[in-house]
PDB file of N, CA and C in Angstrom:
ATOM      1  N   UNK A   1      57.092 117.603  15.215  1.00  0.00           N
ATOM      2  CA  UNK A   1      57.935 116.482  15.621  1.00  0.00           C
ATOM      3  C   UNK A   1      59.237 117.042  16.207  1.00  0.00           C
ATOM      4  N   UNK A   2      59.373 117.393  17.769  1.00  0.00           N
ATOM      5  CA  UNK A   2      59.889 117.665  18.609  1.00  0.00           C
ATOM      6  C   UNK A   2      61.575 117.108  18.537  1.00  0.00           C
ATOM      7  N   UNK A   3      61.467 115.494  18.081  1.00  0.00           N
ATOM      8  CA  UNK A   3      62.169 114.469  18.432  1.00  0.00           C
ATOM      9  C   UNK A   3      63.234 114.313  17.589  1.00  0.00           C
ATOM     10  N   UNK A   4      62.987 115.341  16.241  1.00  0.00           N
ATOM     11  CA  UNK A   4      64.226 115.186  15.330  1.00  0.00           C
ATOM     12  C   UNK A   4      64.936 116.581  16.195  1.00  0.00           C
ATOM     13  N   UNK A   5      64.891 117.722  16.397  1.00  0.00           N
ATOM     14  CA  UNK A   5      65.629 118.538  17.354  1.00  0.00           C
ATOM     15  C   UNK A   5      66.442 117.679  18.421  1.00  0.00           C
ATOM     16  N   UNK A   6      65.670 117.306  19.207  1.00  0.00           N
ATOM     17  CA  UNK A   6      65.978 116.530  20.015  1.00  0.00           C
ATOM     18  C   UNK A   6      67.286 115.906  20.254  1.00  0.00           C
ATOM     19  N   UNK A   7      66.887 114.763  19.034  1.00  0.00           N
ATOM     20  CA  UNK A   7      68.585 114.008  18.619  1.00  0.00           C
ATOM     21  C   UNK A   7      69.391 114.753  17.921  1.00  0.00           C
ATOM     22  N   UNK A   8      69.108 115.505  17.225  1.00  0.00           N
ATOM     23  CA  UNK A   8      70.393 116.159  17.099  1.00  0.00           C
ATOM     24  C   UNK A   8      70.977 117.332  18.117  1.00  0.00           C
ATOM     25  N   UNK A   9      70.298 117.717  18.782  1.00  0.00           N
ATOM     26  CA  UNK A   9      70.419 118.140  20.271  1.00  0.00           C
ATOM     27  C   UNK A   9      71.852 117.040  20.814  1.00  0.00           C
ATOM     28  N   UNK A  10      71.030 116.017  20.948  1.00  0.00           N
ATOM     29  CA  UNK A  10      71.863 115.010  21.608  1.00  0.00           C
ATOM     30  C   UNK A  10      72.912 114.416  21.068  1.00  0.00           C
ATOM     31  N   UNK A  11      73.814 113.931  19.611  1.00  0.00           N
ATOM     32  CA  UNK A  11      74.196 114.279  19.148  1.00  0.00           C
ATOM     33  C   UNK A  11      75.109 115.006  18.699  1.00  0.00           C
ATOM     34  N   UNK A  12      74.820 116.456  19.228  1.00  0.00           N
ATOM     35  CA  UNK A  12      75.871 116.874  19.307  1.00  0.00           C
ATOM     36  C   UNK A  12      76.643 117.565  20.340  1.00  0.00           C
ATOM     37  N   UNK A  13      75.676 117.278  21.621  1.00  0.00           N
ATOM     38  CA  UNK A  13      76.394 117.220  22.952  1.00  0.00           C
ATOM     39  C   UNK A  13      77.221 116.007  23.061  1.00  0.00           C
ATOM     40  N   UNK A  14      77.081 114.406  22.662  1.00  0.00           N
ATOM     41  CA  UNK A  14      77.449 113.468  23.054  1.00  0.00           C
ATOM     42  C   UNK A  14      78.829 113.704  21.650  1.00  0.00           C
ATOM     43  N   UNK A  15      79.015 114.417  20.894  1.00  0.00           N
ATOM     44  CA  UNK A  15      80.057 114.630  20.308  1.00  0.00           C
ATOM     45  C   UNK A  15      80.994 115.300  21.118  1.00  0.00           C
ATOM     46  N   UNK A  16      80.817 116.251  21.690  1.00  0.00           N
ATOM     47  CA  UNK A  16      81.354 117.688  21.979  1.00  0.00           C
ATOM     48  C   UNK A  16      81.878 116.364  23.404  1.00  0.00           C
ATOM     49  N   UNK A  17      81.172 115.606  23.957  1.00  0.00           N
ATOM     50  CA  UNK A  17      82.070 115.188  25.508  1.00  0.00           C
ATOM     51  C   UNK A  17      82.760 114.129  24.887  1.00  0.00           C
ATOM     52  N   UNK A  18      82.503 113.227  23.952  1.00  0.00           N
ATOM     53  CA  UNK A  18      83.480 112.550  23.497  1.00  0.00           C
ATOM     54  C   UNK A  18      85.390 113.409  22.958  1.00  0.00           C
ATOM     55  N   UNK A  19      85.180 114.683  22.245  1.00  0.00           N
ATOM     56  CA  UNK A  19      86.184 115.327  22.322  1.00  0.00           C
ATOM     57  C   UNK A  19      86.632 115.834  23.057  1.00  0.00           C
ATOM     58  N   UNK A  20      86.158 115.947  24.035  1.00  0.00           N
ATOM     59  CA  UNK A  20      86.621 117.194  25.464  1.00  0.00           C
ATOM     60  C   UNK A  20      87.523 115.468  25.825  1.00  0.00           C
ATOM     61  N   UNK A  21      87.096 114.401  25.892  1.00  0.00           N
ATOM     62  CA  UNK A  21      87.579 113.059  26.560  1.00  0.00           C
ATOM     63  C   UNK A  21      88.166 112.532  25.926  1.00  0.00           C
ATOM     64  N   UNK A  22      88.483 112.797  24.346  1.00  0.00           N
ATOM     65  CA  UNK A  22      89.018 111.821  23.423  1.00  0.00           C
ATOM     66  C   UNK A  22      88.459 110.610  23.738  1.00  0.00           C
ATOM     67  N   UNK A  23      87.288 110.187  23.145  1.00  0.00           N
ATOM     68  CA  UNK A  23      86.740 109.132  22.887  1.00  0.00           C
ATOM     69  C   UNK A  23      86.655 109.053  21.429  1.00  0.00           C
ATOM     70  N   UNK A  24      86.857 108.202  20.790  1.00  0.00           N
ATOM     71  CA  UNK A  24      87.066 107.990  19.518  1.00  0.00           C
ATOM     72  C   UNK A  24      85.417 106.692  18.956  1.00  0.00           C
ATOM     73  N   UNK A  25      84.967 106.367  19.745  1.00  0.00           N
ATOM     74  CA  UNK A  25      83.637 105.063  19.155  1.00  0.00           C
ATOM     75  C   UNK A  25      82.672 105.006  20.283  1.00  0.00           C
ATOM     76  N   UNK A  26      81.057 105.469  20.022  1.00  0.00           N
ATOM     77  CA  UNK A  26      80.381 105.711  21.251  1.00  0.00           C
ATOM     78  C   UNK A  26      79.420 104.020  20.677  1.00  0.00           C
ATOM     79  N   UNK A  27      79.173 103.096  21.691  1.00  0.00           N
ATOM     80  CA  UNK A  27      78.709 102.174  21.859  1.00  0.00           C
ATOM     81  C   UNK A  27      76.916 102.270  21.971  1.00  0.00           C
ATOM     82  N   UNK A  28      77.003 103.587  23.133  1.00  0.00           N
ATOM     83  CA  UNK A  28      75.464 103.424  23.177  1.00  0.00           C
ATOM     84  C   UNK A  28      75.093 104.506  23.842  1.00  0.00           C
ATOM     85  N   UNK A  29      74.011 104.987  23.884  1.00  0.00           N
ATOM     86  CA  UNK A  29      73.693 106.561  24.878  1.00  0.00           C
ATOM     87  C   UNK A  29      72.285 106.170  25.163  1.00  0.00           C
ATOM     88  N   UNK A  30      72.364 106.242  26.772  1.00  0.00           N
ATOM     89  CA  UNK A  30      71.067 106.555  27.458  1.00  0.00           C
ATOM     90  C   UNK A  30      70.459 107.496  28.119  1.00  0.00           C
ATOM     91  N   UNK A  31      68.886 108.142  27.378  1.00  0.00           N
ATOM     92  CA  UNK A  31      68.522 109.181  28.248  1.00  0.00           C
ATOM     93  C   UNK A  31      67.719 108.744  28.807  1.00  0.00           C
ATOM     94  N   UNK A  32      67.295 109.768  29.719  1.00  0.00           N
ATOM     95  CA  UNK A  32      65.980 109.373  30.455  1.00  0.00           C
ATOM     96  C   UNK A  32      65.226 110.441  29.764  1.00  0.00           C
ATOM     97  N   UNK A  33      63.824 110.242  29.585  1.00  0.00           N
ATOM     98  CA  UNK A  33      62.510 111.055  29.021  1.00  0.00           C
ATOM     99  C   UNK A  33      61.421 111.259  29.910  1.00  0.00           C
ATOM    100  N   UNK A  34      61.715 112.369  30.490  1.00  0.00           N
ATOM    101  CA  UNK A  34      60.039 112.940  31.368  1.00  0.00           C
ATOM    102  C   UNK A  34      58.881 112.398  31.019  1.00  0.00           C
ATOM    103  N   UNK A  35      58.331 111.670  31.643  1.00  0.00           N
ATOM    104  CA  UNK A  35      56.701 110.943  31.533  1.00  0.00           C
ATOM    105  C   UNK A  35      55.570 112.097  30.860  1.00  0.00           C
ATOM    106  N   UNK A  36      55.863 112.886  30.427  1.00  0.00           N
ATOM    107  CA  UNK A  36      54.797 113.964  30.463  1.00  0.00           C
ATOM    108  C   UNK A  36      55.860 115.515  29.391  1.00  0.00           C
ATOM    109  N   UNK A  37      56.512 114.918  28.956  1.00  0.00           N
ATOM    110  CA  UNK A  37      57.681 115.343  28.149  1.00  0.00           C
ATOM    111  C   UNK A  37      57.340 116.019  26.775  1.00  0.00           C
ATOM    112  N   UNK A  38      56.541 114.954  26.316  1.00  0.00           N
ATOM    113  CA  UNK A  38      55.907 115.357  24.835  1.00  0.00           C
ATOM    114  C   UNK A  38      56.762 114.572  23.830  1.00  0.00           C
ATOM    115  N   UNK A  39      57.719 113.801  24.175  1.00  0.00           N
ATOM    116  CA  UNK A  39      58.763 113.190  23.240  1.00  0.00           C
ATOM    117  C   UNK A  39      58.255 111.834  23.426  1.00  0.00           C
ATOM    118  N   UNK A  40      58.207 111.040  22.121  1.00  0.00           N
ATOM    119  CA  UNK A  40      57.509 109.983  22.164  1.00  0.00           C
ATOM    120  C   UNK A  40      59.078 108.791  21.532  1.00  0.00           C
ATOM    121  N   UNK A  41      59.120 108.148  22.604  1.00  0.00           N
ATOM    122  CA  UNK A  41      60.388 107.093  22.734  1.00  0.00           C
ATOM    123  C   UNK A  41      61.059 106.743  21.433  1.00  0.00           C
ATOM    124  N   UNK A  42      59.596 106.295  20.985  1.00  0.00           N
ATOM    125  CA  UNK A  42      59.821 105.325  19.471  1.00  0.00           C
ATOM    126  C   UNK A  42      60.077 106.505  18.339  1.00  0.00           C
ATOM    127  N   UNK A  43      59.915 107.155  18.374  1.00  0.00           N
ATOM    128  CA  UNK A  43      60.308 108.534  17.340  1.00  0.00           C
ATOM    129  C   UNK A  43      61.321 108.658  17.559  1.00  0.00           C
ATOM    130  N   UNK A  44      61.729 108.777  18.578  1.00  0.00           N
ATOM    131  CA  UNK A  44      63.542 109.577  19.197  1.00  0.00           C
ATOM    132  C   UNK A  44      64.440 108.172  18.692  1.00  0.00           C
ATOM    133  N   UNK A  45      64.181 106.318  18.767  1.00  0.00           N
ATOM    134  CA  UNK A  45      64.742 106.107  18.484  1.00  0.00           C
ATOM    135  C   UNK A  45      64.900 105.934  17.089  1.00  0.00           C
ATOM    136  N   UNK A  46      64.270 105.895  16.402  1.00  0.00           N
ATOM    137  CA  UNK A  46      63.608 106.129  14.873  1.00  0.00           C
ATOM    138  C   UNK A  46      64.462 107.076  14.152  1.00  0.00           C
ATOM    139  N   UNK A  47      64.735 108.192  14.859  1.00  0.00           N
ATOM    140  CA  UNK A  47      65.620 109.208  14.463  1.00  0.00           C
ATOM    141  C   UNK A  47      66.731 108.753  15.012  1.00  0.00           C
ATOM    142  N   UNK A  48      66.894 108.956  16.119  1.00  0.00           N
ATOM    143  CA  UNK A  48      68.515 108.307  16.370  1.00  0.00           C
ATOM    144  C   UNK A  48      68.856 107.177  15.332  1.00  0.00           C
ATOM    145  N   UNK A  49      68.404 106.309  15.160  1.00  0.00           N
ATOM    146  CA  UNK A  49      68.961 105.052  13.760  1.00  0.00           C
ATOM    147  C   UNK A  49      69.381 105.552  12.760  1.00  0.00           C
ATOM    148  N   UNK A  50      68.559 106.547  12.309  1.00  0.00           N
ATOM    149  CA  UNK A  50      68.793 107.647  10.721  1.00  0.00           C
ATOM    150  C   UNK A  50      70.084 108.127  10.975  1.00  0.00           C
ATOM    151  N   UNK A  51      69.789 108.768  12.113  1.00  0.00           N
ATOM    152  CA  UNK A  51      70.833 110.114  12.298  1.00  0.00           C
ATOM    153  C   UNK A  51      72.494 109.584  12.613  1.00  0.00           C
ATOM    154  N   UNK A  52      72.645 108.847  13.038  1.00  0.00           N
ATOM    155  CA  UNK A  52      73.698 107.859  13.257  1.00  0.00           C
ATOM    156  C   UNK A  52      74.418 107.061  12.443  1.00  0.00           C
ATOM    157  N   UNK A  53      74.032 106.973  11.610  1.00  0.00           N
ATOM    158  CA  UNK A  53      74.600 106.799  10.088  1.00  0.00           C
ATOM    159  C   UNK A  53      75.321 107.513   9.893  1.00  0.00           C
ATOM    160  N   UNK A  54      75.357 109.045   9.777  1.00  0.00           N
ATOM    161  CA  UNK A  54      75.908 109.845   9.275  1.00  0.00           C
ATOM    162  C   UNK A  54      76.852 110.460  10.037  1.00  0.00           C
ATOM    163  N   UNK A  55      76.846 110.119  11.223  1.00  0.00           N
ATOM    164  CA  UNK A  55      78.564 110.174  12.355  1.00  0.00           C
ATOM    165  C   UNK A  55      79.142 108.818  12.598  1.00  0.00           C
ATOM    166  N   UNK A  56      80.577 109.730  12.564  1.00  0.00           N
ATOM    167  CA  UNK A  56      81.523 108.493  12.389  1.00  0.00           C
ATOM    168  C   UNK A  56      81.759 107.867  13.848  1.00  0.00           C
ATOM    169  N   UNK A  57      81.607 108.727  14.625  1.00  0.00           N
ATOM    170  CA  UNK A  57      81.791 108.193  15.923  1.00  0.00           C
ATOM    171  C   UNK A  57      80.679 107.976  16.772  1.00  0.00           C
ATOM    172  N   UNK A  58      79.276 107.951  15.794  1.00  0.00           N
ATOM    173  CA  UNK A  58      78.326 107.559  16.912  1.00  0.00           C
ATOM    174  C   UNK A  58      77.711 105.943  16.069  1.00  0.00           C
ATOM    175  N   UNK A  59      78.176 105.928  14.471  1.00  0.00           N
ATOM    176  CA  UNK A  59      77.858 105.199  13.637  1.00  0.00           C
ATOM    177  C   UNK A  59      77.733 103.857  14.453  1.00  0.00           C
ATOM    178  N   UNK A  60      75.893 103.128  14.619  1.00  0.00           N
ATOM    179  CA  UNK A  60      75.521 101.947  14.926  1.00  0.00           C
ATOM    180  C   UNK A  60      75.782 101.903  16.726  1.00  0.00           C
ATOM    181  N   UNK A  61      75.967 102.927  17.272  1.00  0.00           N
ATOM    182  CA  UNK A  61      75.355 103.168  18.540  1.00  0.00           C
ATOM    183  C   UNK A  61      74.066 103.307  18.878  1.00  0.00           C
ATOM    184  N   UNK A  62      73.588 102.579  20.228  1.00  0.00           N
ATOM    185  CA  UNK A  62      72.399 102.112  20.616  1.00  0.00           C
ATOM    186  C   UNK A  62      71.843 103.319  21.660  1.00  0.00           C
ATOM    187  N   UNK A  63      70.399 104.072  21.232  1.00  0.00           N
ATOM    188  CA  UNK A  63      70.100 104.711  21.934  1.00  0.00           C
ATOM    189  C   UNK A  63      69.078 103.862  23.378  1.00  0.00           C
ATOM    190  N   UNK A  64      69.486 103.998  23.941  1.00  0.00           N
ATOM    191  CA  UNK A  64      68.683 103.591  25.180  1.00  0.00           C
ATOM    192  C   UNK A  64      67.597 104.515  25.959  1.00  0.00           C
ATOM    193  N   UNK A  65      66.583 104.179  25.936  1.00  0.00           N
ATOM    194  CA  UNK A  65      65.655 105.340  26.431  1.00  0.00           C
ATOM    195  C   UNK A  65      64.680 104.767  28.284  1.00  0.00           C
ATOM    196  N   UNK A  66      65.316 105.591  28.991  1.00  0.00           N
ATOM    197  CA  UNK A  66      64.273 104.705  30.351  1.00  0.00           C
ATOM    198  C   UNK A  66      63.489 106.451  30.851  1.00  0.00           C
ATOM    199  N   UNK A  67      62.106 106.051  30.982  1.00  0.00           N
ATOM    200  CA  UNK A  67      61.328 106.595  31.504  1.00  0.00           C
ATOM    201  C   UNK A  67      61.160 107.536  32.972  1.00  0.00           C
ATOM    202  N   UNK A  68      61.331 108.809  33.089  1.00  0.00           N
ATOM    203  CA  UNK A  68      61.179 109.521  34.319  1.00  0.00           C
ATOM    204  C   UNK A  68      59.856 109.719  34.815  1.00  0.00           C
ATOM    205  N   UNK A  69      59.433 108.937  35.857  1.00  0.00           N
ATOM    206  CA  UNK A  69      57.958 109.296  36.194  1.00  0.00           C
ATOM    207  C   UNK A  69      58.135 110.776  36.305  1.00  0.00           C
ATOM    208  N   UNK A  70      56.602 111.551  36.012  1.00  0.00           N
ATOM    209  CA  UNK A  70      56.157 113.059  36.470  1.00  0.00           C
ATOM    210  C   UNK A  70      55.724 112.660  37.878  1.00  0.00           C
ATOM    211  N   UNK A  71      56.332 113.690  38.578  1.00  0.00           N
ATOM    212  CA  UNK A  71      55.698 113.830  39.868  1.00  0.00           C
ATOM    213  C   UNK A  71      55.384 115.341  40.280  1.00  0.00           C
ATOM    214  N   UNK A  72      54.418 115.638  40.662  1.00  0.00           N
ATOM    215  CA  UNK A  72      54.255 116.597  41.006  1.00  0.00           C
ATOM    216  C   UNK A  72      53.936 117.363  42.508  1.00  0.00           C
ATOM    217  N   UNK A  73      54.116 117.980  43.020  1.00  0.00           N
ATOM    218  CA  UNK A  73      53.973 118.672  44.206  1.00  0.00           C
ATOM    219  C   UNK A  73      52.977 119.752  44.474  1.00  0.00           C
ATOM    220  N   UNK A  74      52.905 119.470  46.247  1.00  0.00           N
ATOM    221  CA  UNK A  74      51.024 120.211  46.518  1.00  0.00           C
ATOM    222  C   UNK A  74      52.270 121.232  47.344  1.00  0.00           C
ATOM    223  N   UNK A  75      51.785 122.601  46.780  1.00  0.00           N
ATOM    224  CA  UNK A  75      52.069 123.380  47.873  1.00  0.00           C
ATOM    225  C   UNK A  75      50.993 124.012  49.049  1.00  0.00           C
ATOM    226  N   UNK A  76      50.284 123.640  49.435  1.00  0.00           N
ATOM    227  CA  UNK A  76      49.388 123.260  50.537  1.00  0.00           C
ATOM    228  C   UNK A  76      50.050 122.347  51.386  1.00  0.00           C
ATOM    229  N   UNK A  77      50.103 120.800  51.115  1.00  0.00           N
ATOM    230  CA  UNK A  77      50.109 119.980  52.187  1.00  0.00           C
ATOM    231  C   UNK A  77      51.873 119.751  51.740  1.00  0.00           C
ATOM    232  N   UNK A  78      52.373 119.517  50.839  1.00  0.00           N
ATOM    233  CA  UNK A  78      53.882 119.604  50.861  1.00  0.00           C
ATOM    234  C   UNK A  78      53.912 117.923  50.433  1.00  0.00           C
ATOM    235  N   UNK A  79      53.072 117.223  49.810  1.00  0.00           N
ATOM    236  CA  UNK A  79      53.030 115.986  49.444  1.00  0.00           C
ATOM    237  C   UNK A  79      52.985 115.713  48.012  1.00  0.00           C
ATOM    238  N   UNK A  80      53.979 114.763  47.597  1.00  0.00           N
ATOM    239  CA  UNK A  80      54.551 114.651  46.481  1.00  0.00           C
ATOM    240  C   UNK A  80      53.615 113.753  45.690  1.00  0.00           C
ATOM    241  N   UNK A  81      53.048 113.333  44.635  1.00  0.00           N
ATOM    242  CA  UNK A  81      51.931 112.404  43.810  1.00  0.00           C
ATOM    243  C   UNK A  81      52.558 112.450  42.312  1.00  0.00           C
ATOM    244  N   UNK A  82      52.097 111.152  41.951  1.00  0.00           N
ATOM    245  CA  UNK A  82      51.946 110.730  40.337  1.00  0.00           C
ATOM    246  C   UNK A  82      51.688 111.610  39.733  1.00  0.00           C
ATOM    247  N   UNK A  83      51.933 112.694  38.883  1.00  0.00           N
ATOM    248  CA  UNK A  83      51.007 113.635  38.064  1.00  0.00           C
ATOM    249  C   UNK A  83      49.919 113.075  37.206  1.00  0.00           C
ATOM    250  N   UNK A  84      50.801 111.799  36.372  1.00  0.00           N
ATOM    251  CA  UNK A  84      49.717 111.137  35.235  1.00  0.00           C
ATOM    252  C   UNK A  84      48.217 110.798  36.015  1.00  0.00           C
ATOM    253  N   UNK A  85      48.091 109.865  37.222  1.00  0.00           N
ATOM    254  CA  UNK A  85      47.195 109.636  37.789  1.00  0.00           C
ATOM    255  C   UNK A  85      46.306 110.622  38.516  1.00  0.00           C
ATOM    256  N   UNK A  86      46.639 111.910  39.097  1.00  0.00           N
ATOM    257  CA  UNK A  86      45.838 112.533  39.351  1.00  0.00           C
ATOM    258  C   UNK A  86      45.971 113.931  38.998  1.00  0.00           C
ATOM    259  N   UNK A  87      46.671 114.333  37.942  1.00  0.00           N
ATOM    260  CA  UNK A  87      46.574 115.382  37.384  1.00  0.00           C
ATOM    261  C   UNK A  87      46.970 116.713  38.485  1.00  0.00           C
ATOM    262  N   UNK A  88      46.337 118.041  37.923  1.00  0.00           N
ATOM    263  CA  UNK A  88      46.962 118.864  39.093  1.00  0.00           C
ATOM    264  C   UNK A  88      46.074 119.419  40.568  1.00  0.00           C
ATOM    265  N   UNK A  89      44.988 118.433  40.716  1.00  0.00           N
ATOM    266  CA  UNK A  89      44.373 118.187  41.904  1.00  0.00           C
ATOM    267  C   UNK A  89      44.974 117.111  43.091  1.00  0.00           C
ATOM    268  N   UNK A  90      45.560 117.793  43.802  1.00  0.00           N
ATOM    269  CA  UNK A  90      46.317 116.812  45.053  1.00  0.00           C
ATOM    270  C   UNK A  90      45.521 115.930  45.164  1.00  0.00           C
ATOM    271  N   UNK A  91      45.623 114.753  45.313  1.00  0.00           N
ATOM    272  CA  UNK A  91      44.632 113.267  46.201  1.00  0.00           C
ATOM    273  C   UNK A  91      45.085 113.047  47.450  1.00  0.00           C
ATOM    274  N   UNK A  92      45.747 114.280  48.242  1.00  0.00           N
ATOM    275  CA  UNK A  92      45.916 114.248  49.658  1.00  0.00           C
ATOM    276  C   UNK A  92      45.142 115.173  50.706  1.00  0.00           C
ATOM    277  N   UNK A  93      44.939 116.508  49.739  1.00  0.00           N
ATOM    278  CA  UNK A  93      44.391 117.607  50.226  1.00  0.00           C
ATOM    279  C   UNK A  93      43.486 117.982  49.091  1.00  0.00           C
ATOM    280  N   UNK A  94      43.863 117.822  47.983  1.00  0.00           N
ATOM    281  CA  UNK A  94      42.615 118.227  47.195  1.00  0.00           C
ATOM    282  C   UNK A  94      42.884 119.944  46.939  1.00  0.00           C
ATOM    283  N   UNK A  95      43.795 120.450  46.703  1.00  0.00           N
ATOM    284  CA  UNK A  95      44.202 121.797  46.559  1.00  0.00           C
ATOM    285  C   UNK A  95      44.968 121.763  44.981  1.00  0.00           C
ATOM    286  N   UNK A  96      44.475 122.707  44.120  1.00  0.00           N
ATOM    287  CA  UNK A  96      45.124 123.023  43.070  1.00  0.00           C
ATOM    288  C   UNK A  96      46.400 123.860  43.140  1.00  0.00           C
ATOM    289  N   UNK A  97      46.997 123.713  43.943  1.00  0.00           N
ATOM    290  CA  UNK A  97      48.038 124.769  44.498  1.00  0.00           C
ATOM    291  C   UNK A  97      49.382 123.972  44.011  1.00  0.00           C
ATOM    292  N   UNK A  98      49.734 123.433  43.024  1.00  0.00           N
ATOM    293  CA  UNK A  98      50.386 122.253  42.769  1.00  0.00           C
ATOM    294  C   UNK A  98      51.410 122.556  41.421  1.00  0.00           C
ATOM    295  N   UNK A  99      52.727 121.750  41.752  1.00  0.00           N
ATOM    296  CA  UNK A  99      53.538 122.264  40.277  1.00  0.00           C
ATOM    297  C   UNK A  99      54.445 120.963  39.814  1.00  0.00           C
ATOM    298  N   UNK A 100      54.607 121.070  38.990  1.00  0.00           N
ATOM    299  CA  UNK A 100      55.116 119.411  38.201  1.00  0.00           C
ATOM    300  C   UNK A 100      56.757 119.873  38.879  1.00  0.00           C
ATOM    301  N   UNK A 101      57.107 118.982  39.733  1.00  0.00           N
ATOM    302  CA  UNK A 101      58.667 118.709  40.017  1.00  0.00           C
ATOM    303  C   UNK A 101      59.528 117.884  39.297  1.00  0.00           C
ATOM    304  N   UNK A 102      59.193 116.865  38.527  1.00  0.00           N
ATOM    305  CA  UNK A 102      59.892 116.376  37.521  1.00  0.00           C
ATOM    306  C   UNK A 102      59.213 115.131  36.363  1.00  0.00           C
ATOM    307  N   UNK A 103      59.413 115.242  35.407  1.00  0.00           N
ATOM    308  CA  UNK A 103      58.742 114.401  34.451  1.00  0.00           C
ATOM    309  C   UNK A 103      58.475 115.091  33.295  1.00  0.00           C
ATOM    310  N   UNK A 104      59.184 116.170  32.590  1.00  0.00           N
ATOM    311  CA  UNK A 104      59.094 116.977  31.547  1.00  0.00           C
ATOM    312  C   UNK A 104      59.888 116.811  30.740  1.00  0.00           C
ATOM    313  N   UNK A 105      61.440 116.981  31.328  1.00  0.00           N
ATOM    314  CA  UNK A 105      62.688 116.859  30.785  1.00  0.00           C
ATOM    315  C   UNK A 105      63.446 115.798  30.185  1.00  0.00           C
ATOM    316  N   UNK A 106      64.664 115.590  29.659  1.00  0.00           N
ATOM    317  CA  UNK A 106      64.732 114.487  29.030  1.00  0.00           C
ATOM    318  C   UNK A 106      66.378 114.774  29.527  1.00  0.00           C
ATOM    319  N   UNK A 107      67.387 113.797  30.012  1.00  0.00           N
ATOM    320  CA  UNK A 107      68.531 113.638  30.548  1.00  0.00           C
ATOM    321  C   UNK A 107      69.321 112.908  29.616  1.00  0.00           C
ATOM    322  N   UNK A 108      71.058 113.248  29.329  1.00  0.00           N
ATOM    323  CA  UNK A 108      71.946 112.680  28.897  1.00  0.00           C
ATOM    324  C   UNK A 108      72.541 111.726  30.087  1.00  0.00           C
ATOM    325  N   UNK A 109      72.138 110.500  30.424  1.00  0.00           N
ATOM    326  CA  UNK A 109      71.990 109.805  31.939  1.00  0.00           C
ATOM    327  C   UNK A 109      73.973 109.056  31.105  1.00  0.00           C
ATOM    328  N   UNK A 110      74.045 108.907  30.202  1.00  0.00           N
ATOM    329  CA  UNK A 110      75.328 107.861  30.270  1.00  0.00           C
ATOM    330  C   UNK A 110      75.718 107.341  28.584  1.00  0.00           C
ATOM    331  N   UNK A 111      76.812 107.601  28.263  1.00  0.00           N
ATOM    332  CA  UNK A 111      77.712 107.541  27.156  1.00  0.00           C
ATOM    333  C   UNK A 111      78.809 106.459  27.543  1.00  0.00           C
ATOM    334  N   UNK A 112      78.435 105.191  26.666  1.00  0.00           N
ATOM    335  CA  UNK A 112      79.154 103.576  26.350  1.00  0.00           C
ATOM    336  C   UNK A 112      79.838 103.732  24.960  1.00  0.00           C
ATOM    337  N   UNK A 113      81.461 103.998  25.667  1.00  0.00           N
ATOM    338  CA  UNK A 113      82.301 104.251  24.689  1.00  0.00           C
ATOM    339  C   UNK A 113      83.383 102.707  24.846  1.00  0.00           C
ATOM    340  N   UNK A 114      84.115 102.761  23.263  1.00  0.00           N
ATOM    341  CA  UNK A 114      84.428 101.721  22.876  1.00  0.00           C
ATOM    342  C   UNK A 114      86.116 101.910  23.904  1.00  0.00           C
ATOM    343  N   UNK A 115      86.972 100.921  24.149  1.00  0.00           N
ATOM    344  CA  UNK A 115      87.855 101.121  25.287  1.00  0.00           C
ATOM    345  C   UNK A 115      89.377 101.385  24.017  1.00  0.00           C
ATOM    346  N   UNK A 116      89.723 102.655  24.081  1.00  0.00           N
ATOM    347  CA  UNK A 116      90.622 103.040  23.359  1.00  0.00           C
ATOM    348  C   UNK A 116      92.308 101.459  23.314  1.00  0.00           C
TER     349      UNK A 116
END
């Protein structure tokens, strides 16, 4: 279970920019999660609820989670596709020559802080 790292990953980056900013009350944090990531939404927020309790400045902040399609790329024909739908066989050229360009990773997209 990937997803408890994760948030506290997150956590304690979204601490560390609240002090660099003096933000004193974080409202809500949204990431985005790579389609093909391995982090499963409802876990991450599951943990975020727990874990949030126990900071004072993230205490009853709302994790927001929106989805990054995987897309992946043919290096043959130079045409970009769904990964989920056709895996790592192009449906343009049909060449395995192909590498996931995005849909793995998981982004700190935006921190909703309370207005000092």
């Amino acid at each position: 279970m990937h997803e408890m790292g994760t948030v506290i990953y997150i956590i304690d980056t979204v601490n560390k920019i609240c002090e660099e900013n003096k933000a004193d009350k974080v409202l809500s944090v949204t990431i985005q999660v790579g389609e093909v990531s391995g982090i499963v939404p409802s876990y991450l927020v599951d943990f975020w609820n727990w874990a949030v309790k126990k900071e004072e400045r993230l205490s009853g902040a709302e994790l927001k989670v929106e989805e990054l399609k995987a897309i992946t790329r043919c290096g043959d024909c130079g045409e970009a596709y769904e990964t989920v739908k056709y895996a790592k066989v192009c449906p343009y050229c049909h060449s395995e020559n192909t590498w996931l360009e995005t849909g793995n990773e998981y982004i700190i997209k935006e921190i909703a802080v309370a207005d000092s």
